[in-house]
N, C-alpha and C. Protein backbone atom coordinates (compact mmCIF):
# COMPACT_ATOMS: atom_id res chain seq x y z
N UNK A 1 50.31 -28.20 -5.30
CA UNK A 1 49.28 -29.22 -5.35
C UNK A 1 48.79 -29.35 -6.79
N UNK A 2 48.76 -30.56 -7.26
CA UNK A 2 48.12 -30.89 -8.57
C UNK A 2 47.02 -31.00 -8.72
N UNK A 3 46.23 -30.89 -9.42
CA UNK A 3 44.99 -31.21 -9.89
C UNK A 3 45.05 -32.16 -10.74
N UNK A 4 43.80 -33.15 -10.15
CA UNK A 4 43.33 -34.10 -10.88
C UNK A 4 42.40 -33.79 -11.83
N UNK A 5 42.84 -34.43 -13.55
CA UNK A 5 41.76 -33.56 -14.28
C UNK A 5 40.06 -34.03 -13.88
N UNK A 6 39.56 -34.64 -13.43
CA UNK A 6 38.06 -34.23 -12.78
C UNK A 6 37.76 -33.00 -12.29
N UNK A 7 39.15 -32.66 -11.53
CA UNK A 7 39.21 -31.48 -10.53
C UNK A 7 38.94 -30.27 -11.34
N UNK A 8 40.25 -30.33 -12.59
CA UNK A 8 39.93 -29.20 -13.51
C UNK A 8 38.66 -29.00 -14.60
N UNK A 9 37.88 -29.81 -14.71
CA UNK A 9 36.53 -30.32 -14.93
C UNK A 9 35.64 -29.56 -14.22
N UNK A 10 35.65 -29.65 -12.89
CA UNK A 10 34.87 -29.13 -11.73
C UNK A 10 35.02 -27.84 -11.58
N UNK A 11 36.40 -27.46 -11.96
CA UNK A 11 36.82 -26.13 -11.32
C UNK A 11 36.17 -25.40 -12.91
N UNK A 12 36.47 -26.31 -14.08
CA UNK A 12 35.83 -25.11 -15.01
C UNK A 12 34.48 -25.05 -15.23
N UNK A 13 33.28 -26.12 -14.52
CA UNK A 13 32.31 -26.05 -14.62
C UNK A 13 31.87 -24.79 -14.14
N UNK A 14 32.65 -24.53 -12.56
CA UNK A 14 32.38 -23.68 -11.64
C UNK A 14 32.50 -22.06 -12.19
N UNK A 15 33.77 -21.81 -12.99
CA UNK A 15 34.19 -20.82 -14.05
C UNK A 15 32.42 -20.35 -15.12
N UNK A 16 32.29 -21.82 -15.73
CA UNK A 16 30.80 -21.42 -16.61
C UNK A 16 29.99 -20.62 -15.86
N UNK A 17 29.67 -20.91 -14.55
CA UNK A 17 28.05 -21.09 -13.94
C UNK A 17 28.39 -19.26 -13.20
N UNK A 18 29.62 -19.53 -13.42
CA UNK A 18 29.82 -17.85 -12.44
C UNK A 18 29.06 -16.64 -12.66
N UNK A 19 28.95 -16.30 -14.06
CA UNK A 19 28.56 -15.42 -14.47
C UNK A 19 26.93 -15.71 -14.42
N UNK A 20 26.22 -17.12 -14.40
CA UNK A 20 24.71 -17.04 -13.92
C UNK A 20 24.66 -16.74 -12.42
N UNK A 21 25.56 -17.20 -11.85
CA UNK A 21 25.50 -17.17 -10.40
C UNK A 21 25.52 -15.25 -10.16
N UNK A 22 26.59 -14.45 -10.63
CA UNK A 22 26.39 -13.39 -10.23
C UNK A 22 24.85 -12.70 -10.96
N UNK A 23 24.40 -13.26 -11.86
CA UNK A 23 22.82 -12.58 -12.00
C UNK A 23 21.96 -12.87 -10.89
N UNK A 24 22.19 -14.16 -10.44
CA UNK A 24 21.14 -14.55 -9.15
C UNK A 24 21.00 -13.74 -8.08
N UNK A 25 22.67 -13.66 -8.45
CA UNK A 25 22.79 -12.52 -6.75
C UNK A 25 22.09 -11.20 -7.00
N UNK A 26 22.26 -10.30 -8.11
CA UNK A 26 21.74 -9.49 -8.54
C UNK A 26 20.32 -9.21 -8.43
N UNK A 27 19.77 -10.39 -8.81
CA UNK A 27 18.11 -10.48 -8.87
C UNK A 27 17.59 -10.72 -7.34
N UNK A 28 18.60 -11.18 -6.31
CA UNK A 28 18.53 -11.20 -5.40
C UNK A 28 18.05 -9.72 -4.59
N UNK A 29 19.14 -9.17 -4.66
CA UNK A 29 19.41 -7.43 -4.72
C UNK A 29 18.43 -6.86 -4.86
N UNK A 30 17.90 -6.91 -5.92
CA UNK A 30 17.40 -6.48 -6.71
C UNK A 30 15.68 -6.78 -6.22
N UNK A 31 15.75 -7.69 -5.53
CA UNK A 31 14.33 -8.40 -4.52
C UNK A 31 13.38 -8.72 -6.01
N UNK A 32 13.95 -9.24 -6.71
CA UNK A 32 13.61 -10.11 -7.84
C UNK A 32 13.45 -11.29 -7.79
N UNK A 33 12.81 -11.90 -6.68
CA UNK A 33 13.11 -13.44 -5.94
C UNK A 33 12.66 -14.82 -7.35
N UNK A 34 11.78 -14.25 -8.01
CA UNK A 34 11.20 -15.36 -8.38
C UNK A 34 12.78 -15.05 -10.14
N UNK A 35 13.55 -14.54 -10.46
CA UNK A 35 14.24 -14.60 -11.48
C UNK A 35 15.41 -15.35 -10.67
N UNK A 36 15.56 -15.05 -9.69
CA UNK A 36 16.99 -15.32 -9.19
C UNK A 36 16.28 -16.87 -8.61
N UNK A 37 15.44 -17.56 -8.73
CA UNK A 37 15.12 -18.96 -7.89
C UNK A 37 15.59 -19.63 -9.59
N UNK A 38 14.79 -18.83 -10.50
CA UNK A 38 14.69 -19.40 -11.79
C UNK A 38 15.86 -19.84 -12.05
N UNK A 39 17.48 -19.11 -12.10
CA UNK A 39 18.50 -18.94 -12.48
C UNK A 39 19.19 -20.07 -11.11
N UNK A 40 19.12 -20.27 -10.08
CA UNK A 40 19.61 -21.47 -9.20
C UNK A 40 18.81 -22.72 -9.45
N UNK A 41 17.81 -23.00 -10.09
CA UNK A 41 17.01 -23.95 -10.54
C UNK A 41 17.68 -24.69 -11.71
N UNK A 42 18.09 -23.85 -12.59
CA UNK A 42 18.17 -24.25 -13.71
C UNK A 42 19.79 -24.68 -13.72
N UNK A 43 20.61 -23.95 -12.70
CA UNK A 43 21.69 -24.51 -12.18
C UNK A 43 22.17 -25.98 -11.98
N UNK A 44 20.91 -26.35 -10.74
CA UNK A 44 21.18 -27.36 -10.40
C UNK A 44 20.60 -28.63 -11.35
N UNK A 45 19.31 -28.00 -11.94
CA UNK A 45 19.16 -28.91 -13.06
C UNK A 45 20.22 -29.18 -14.07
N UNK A 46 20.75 -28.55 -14.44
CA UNK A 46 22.30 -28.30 -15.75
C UNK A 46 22.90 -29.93 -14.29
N UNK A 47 23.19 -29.03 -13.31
CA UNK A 47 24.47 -30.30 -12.15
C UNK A 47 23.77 -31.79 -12.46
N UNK A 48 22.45 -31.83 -12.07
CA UNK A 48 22.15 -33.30 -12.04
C UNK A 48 21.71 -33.98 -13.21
N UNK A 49 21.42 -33.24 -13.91
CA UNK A 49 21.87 -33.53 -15.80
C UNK A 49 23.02 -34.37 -16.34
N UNK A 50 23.97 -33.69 -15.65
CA UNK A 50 25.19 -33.85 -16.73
C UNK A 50 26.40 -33.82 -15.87
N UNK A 51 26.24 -34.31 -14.52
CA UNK A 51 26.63 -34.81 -13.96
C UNK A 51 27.06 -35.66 -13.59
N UNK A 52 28.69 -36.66 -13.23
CA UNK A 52 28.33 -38.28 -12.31
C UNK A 52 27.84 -37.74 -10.89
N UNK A 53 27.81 -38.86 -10.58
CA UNK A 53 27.55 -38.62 -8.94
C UNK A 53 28.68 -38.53 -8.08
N UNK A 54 29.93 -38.53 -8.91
CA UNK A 54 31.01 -38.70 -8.04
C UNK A 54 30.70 -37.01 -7.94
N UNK A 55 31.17 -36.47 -8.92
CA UNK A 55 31.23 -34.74 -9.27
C UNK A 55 30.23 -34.26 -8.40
N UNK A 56 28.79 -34.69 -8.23
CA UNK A 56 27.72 -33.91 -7.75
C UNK A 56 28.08 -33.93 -5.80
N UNK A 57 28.92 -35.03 -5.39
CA UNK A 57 29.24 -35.70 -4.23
C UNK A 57 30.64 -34.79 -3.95
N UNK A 58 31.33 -34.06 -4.78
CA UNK A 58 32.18 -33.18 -4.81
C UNK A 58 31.95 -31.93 -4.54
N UNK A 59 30.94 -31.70 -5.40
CA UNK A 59 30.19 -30.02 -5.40
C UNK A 59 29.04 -29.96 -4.37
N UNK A 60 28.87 -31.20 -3.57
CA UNK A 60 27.89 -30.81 -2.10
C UNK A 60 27.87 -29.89 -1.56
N UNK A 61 28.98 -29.37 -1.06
CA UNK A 61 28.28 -28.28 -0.21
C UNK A 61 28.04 -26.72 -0.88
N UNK A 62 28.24 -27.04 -2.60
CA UNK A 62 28.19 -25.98 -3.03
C UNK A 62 26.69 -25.95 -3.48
N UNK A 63 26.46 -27.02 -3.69
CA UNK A 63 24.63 -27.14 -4.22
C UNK A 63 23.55 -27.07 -2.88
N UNK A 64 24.63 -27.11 -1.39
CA UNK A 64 23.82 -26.80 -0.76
C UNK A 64 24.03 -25.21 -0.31
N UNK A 65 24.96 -24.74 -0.93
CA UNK A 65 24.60 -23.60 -0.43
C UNK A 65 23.39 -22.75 -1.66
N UNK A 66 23.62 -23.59 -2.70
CA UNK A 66 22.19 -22.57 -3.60
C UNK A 66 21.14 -23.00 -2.97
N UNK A 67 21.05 -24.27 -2.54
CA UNK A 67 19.70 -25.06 -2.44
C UNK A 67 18.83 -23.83 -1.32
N UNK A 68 20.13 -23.50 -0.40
CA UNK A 68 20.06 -22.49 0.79
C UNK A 68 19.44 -21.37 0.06
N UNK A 69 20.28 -20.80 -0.73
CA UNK A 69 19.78 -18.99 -1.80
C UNK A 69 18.20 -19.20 -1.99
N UNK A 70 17.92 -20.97 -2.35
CA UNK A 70 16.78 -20.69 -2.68
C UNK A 70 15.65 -20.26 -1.87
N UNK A 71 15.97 -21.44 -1.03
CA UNK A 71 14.84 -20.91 0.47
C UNK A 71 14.91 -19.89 0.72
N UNK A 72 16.29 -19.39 0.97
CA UNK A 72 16.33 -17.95 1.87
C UNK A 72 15.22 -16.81 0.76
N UNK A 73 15.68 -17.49 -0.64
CA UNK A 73 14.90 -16.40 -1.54
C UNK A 73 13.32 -16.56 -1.75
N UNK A 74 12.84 -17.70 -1.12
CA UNK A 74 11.18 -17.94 -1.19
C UNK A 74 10.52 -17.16 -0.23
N UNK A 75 11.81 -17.16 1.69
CA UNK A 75 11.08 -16.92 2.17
C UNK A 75 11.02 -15.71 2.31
N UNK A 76 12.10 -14.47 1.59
CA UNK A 76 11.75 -12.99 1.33
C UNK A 76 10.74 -13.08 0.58
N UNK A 77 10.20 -13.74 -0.67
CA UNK A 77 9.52 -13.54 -1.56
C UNK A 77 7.85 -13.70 -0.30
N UNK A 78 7.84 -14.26 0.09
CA UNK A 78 6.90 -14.92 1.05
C UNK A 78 6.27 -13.42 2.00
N UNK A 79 7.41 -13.38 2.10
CA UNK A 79 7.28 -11.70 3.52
C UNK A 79 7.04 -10.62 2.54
N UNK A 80 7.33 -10.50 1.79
CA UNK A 80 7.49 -9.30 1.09
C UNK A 80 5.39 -9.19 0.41
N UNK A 81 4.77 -10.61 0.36
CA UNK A 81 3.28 -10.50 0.22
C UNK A 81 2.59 -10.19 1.01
């Protein structure tokens, strides 16, 4: 299967963000909720930045699964007061 270069675009955006993504998880871990919201925030801000909408309409269900990290990470932060 070929890739369309958008695809390889997407796939190396995904390559950049990896190494923030594994701090999130970390800070996650780590029950560091409010560093690891910071670090998926600034994520998705970078996506809808500098983004088309075709790309952001591509990476859906990946922005919904942070959108998910985040909640899930408010509402430990929430219980944990």
């Amino acid at each position: 299967m070929e890739f369309k270069t958008s695809d390889k675009i997407l796939v190396g955006v995904l390559e950049e963000i990896k190494e923030e993504l594994d701090k999130a998880i970390q800070y996650s871990r780590s029950k560091e909720y409010t560093e690891s919201i910071e670090i998926y925030n600034r994520i998705l801000n970078a996506f809808n930045e500098r983004l088309s909408s075709e790309s952001l309409k591509r990476l859906e269900p990946f922005v919904r699964e942070i959108q998910t990290s985040i909640t899930n990470n408010y509402n430990l932060e929430y219980k944990e007061k």
